[in-house]
C-alpha atoms as a PDB file:
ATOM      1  CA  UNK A   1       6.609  -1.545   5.455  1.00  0.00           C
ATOM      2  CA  UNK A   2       5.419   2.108   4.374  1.00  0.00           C
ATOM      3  CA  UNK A   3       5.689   1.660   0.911  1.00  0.00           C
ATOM      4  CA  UNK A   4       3.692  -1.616   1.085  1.00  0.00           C
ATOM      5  CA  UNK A   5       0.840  -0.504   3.322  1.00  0.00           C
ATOM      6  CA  UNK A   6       0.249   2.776   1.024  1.00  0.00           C
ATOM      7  CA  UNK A   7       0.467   0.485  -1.893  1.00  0.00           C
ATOM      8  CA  UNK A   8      -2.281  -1.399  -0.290  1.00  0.00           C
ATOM      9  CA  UNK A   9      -4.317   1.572   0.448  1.00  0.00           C
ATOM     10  CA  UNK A  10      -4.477   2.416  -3.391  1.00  0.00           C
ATOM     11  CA  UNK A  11      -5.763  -1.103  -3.670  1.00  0.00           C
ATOM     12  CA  UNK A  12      -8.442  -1.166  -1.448  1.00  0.00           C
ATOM     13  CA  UNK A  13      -9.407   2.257  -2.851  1.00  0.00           C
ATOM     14  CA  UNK A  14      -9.623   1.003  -6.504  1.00  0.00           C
ATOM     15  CA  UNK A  15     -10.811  -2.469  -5.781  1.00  0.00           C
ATOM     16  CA  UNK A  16     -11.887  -3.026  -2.503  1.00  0.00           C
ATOM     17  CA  UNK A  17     -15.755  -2.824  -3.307  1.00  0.00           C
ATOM     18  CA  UNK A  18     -15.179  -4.894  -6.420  1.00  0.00           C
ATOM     19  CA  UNK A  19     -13.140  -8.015  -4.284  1.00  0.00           C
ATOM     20  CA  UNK A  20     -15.883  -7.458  -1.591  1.00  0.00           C
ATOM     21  CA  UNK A  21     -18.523  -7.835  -3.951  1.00  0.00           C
ATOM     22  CA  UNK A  22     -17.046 -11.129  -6.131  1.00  0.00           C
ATOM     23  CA  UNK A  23     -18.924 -14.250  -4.981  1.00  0.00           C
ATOM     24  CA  UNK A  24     -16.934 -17.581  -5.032  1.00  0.00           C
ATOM     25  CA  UNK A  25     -17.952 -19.881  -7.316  1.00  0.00           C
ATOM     26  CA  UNK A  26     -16.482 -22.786  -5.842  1.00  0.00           C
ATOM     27  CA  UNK A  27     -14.929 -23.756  -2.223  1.00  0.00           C
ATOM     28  CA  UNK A  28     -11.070 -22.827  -2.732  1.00  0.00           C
ATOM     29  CA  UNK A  29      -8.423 -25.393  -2.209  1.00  0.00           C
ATOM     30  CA  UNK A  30      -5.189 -24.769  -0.094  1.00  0.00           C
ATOM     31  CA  UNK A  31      -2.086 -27.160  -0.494  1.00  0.00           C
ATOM     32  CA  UNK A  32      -0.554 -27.231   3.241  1.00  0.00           C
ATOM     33  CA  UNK A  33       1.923 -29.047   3.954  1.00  0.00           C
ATOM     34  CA  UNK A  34       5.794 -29.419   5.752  1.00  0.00           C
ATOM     35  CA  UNK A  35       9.191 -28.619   3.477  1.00  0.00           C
ATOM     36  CA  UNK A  36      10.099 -31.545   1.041  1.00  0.00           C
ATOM     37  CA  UNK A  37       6.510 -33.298   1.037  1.00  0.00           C
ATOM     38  CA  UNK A  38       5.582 -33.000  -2.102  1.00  0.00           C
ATOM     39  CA  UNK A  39       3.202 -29.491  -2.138  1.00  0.00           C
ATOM     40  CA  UNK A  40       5.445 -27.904  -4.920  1.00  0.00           C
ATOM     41  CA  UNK A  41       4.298 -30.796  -7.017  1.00  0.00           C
ATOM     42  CA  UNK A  42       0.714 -31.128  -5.899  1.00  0.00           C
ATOM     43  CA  UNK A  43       0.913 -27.160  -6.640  1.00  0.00           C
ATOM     44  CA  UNK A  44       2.407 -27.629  -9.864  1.00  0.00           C
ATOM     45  CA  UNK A  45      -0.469 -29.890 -10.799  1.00  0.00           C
ATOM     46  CA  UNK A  46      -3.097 -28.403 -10.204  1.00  0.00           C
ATOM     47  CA  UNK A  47      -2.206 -25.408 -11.884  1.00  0.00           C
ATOM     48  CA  UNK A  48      -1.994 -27.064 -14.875  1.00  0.00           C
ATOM     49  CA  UNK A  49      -5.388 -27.787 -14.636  1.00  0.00           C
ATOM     50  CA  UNK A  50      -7.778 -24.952 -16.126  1.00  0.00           C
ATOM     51  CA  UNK A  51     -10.236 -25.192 -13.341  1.00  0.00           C
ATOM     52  CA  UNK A  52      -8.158 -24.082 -10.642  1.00  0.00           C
ATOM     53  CA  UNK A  53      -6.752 -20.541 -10.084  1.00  0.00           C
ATOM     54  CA  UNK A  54      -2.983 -20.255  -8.272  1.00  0.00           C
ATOM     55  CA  UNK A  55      -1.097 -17.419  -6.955  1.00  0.00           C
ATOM     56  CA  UNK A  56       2.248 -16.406  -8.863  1.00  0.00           C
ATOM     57  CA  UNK A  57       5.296 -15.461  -6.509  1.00  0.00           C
ATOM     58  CA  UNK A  58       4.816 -11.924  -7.380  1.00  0.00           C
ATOM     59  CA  UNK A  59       1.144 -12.312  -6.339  1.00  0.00           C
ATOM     60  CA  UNK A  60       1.989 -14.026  -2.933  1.00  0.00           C
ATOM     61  CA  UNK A  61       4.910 -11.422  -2.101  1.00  0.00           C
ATOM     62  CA  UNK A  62       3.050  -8.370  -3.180  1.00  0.00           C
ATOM     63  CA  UNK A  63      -0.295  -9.547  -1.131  1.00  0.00           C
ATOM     64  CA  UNK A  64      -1.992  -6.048  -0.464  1.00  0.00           C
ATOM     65  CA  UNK A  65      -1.164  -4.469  -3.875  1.00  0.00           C
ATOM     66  CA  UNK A  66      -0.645  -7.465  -6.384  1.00  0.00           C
ATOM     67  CA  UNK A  67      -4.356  -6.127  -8.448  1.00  0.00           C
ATOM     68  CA  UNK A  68      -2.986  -2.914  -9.649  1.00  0.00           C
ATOM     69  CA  UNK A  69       0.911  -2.930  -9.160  1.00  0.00           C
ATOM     70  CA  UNK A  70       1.415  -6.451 -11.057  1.00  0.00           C
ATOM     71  CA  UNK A  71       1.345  -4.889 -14.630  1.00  0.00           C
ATOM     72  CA  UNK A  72       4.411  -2.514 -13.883  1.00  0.00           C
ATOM     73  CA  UNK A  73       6.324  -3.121 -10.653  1.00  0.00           C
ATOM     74  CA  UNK A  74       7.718  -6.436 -11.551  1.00  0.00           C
ATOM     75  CA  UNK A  75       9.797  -4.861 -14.619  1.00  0.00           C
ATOM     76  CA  UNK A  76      10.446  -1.666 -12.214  1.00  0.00           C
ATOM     77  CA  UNK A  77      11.945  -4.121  -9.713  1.00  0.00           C
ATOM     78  CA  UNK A  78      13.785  -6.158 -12.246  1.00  0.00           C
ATOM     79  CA  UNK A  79      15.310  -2.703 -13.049  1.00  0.00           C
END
């Protein structure tokens, strides 16, 4: 829990302002649902689709430090 909330510190400190800043430039669209009802697939759709944006499992694990850490902590973790 350390490591990740002084990872996140760095973040807001190098991109806080910048993500605070970004207007959307569409309403986002969140795929909710229970276990086995079909939101991996809906998921898997639209991110096919060049108009949407989607989260990678690195990106959803790594929340609070995902903008800065994503280039080199994956293949420092992988070891």
């Amino acid at each position: 829990a350390v490591l990740n909330t002084l990872l996140a510190w760095v973040e807001t400190l190098l991109f806080g302002l910048a993500v605070w800043r970004t207007p959307l430039q569409q309403r986002p669209v969140f795929v909710l649902g229970q276990p086995r009802s079909g939101t991996t697939h809906v998921h898997n759709l639209l991110a096919r689709d060049e108009r949407f944006a989607h989260a990678t499992t690195f990106d959803v694990g790594f929340a609070h430090c995902f903008l800065w850490t994503a280039r080199w902590l994956p293949a420092l973790l992988r070891g």
